[in-house]
C-alpha atoms as a PDB file:
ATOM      1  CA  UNK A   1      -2.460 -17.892 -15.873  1.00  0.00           C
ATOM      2  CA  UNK A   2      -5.479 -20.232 -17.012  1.00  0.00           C
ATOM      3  CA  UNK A   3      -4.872 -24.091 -16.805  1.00  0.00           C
ATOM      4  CA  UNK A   4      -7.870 -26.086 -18.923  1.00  0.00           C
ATOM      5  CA  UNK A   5      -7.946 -29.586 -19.290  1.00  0.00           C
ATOM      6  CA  UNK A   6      -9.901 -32.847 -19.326  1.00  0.00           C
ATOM      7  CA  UNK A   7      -9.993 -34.335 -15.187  1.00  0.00           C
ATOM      8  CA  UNK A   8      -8.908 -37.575 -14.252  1.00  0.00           C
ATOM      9  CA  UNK A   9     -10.616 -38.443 -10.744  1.00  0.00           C
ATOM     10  CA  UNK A  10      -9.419 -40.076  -7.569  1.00  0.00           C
ATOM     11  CA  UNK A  11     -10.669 -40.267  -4.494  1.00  0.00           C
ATOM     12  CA  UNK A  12      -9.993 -39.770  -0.637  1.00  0.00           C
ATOM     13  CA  UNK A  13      -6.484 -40.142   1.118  1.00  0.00           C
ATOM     14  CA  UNK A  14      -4.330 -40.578  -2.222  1.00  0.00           C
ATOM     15  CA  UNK A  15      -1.052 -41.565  -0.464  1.00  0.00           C
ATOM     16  CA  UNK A  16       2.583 -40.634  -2.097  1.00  0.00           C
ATOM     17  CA  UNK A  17       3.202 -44.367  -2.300  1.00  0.00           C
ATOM     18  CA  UNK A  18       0.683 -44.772  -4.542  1.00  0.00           C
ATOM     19  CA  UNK A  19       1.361 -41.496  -6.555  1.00  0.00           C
ATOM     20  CA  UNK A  20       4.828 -42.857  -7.163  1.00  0.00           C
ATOM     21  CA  UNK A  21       5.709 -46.241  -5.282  1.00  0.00           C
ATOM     22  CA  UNK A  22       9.075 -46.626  -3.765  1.00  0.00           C
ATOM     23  CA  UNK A  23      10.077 -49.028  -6.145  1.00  0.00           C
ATOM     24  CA  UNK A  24      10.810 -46.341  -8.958  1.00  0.00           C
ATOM     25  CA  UNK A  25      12.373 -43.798  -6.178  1.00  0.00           C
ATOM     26  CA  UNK A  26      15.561 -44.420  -7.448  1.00  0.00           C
ATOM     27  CA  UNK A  27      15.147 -42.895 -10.814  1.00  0.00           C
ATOM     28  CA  UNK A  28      16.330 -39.185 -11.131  1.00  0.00           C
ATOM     29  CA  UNK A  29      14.550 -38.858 -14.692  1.00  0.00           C
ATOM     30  CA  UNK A  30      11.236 -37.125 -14.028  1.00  0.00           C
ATOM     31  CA  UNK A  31       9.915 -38.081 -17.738  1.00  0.00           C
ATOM     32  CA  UNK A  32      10.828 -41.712 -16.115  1.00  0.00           C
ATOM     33  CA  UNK A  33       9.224 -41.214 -12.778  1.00  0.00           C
ATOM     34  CA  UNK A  34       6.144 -39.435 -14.964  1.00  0.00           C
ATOM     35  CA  UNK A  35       5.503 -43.158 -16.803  1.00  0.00           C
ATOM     36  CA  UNK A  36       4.810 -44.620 -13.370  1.00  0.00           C
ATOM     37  CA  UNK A  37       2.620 -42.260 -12.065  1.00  0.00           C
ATOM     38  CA  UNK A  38      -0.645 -43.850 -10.192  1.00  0.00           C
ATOM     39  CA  UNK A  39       0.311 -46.805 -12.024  1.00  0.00           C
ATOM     40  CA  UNK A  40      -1.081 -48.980  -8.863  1.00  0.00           C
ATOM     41  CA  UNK A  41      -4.396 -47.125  -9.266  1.00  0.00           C
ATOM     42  CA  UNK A  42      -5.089 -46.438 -12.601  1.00  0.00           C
ATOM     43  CA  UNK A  43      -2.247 -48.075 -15.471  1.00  0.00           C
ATOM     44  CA  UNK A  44      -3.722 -45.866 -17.839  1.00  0.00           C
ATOM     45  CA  UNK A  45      -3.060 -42.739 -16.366  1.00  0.00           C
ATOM     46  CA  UNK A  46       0.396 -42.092 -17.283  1.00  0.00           C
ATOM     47  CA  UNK A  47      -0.708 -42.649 -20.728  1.00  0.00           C
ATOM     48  CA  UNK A  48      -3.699 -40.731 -20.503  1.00  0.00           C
ATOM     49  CA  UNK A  49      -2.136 -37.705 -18.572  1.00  0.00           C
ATOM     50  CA  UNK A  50       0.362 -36.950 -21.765  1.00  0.00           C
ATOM     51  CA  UNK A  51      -1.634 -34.824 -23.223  1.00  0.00           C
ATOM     52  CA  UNK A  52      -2.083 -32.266 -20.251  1.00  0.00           C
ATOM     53  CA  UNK A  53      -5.044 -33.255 -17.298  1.00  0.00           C
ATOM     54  CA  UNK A  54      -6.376 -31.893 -14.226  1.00  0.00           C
ATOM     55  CA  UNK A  55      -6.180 -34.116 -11.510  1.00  0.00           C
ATOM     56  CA  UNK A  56      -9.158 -34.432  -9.091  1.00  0.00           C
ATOM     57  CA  UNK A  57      -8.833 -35.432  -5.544  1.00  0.00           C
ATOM     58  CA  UNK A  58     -10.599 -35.946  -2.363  1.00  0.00           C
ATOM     59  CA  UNK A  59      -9.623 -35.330   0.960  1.00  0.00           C
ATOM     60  CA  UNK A  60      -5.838 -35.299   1.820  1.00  0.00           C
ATOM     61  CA  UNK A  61      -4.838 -35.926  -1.172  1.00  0.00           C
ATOM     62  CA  UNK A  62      -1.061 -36.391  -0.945  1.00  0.00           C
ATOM     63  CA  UNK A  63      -0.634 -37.982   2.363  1.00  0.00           C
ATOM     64  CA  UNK A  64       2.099 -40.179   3.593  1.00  0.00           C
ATOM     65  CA  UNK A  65       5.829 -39.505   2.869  1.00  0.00           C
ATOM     66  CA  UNK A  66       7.478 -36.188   2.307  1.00  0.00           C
ATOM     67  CA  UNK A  67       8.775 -37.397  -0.812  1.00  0.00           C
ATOM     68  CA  UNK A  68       9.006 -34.557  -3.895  1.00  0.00           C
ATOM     69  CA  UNK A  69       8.763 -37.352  -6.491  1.00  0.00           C
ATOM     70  CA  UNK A  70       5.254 -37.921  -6.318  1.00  0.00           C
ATOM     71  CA  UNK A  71       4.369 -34.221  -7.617  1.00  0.00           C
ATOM     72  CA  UNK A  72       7.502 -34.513  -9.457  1.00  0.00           C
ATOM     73  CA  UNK A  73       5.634 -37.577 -11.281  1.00  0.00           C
ATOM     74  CA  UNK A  74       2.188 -36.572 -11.495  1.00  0.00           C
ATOM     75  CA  UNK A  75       3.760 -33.163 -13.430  1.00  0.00           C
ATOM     76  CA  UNK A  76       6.006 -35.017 -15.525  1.00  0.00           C
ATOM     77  CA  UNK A  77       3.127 -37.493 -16.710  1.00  0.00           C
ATOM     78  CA  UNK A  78       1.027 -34.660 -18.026  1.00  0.00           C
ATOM     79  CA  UNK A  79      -0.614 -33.285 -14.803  1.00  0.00           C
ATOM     80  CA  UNK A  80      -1.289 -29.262 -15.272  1.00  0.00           C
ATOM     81  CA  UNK A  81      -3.149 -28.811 -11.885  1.00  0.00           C
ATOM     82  CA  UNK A  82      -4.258 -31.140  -8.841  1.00  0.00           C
ATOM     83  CA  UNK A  83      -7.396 -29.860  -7.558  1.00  0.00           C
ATOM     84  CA  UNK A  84      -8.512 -31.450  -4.383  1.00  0.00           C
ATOM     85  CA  UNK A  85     -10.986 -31.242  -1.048  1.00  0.00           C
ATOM     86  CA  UNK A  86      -7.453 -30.843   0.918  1.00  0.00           C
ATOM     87  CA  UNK A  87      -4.019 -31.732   0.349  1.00  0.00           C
ATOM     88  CA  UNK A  88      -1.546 -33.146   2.569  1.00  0.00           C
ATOM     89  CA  UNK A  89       0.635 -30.169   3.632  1.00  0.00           C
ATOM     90  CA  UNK A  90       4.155 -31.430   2.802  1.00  0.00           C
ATOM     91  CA  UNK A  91       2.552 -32.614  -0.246  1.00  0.00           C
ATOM     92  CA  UNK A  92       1.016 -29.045  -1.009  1.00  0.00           C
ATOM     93  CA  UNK A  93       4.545 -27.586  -0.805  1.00  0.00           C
ATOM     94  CA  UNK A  94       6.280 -29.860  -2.678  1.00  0.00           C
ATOM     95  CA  UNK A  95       3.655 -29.489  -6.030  1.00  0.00           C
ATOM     96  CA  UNK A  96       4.571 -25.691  -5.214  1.00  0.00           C
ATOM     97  CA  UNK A  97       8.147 -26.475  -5.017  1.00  0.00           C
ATOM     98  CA  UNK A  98       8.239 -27.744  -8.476  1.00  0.00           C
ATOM     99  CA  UNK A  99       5.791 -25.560 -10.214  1.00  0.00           C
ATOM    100  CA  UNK A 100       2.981 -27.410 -10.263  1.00  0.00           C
ATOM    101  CA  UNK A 101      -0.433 -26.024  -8.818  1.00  0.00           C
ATOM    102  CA  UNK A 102      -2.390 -27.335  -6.276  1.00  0.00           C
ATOM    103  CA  UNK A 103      -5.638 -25.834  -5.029  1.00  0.00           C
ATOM    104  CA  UNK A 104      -8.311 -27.027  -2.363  1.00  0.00           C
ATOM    105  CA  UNK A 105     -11.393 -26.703  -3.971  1.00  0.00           C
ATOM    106  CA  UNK A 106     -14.738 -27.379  -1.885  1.00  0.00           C
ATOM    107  CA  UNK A 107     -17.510 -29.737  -3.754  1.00  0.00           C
ATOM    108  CA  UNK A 108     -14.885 -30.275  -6.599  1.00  0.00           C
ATOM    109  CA  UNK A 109     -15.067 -34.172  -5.912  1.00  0.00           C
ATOM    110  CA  UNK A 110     -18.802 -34.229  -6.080  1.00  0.00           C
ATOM    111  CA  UNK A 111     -19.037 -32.082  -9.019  1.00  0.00           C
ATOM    112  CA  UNK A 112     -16.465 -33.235 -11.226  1.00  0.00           C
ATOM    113  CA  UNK A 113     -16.720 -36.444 -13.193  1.00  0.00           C
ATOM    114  CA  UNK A 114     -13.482 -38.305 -15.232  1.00  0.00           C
ATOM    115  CA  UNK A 115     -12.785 -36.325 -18.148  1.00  0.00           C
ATOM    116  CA  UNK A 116     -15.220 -33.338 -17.716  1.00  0.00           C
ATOM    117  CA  UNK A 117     -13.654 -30.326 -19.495  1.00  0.00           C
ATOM    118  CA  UNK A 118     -11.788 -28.048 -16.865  1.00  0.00           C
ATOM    119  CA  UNK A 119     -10.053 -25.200 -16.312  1.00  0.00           C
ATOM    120  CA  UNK A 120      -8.807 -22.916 -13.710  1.00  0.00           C
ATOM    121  CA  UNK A 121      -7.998 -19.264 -13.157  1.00  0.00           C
ATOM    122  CA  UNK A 122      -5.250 -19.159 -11.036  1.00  0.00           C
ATOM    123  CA  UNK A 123      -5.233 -15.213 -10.143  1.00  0.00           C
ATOM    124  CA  UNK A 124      -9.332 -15.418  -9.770  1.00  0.00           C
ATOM    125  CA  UNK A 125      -9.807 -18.480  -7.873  1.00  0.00           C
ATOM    126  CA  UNK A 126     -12.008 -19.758 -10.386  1.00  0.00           C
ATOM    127  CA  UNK A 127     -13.086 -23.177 -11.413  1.00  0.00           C
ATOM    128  CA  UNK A 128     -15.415 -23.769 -13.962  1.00  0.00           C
ATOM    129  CA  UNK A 129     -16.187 -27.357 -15.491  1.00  0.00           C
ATOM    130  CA  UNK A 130     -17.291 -26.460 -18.474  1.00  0.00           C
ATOM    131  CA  UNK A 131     -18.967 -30.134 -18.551  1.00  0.00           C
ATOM    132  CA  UNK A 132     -21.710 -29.740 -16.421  1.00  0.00           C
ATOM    133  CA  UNK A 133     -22.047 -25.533 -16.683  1.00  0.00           C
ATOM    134  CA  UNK A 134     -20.822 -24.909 -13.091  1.00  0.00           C
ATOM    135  CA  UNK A 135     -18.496 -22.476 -11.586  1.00  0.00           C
ATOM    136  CA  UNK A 136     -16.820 -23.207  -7.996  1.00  0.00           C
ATOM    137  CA  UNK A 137     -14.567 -20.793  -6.166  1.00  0.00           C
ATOM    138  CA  UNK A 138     -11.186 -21.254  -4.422  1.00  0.00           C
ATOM    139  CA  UNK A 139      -8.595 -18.900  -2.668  1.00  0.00           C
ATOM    140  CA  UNK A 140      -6.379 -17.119  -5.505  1.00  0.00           C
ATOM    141  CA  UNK A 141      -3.042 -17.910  -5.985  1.00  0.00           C
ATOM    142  CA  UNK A 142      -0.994 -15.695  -3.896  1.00  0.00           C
ATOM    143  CA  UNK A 143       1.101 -13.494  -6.126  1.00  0.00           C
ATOM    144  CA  UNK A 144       4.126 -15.291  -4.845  1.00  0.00           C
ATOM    145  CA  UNK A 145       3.282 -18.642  -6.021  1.00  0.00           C
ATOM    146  CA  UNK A 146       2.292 -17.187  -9.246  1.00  0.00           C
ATOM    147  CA  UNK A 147       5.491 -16.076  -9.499  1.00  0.00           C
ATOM    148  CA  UNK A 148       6.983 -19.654  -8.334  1.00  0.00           C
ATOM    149  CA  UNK A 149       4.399 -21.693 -10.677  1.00  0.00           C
ATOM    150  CA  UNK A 150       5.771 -19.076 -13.404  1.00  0.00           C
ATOM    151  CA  UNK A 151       9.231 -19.682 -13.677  1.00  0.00           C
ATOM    152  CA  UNK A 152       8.752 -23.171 -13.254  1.00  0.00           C
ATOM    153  CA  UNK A 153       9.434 -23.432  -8.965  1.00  0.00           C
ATOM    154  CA  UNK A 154      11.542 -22.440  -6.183  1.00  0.00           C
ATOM    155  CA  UNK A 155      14.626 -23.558  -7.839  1.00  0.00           C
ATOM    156  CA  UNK A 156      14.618 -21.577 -10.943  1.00  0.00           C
ATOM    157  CA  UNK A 157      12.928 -18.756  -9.246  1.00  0.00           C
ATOM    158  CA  UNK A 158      15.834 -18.545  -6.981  1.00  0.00           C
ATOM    159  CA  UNK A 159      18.454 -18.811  -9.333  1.00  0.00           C
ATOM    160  CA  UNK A 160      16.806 -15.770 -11.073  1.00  0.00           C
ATOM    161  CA  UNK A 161      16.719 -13.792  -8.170  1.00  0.00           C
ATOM    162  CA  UNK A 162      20.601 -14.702  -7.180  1.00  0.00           C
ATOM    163  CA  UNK A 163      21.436 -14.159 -11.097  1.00  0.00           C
ATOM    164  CA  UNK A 164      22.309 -17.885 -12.278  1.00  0.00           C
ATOM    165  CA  UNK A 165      21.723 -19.452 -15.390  1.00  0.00           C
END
């Protein structure tokens, strides 16, 4: 499952209120939530993002509420991957939750620039920004999550295992 894209950068302690501020919590549309996206940080990125991204974080990226919309938004805007020095763990879940991958990845802050050329082999553990010619490791997806990321998250990969359409 290879995920390539251009990276959009942000730094240390990216907080959900700032992924999607609590303003726009009220919407149930992701494509909606999507257009606000980091809109506090960057107003661009939502527009930037629709053609497909990887997101590059710091450390503990994610941080703050519990709230699913943020990776609900950052997907919906055009994110295909947040890779980051260390996610918030309720964060971390939640991108799993709703099929959207997020992977620590040590030195990616430092050696990724905004809009470097990168992609990502989930099953490997592979980075490579094809940029600067450089090749970082992280842990493989478990074949679990693959499976998750797959069918699009926990909810439709539990419906399929139940048998609901």
């Amino acid at each position: 499952m290879p995920i390539a894209g251009k990276a959009i950068k942000f730094g240390d302690n990216i907080n959900t209120d700032v992924i999607i501020p609590g303003k726009y919590l009220e919407l149930i549309d992701p494509e909606e939530l999507g257009k606000h996206a980091l809109e506090g940080l960057d107003p661009t990125f939502a527009q930037r993002a629709k053609e497909g991204v990887i997101l590059v974080g710091g450390r503990n990226f994610g941080c703050g509420s519990s709230r699913e919309q943020a990776p609900i938004a950052l997907k919906a805007a055009g994110a295909k991957c947040v890779l980051a020095e260390s996610f918030a763990r309720i964060f971390y879940r939640n991108a799993i939750n709703i099929g959207l991958p997020a992977l620590e990845c040590s030195g990616i802050s430092e050696k990724t620039n905004e809009n470097d050329s990168i992609s990502i082999n989930l099953k490997d553990g592979i980075v490579e920004n094809h940029t600067k010619g450089i090749t970082l490791k992280t842990s493989p997806m478990p074949e679990f999550i693959m499976n998750l990321l797959k069918e699009g998250g926990l909810i439709p990969h539990t419906r399929g295992l139940i048998g609901k359409k």
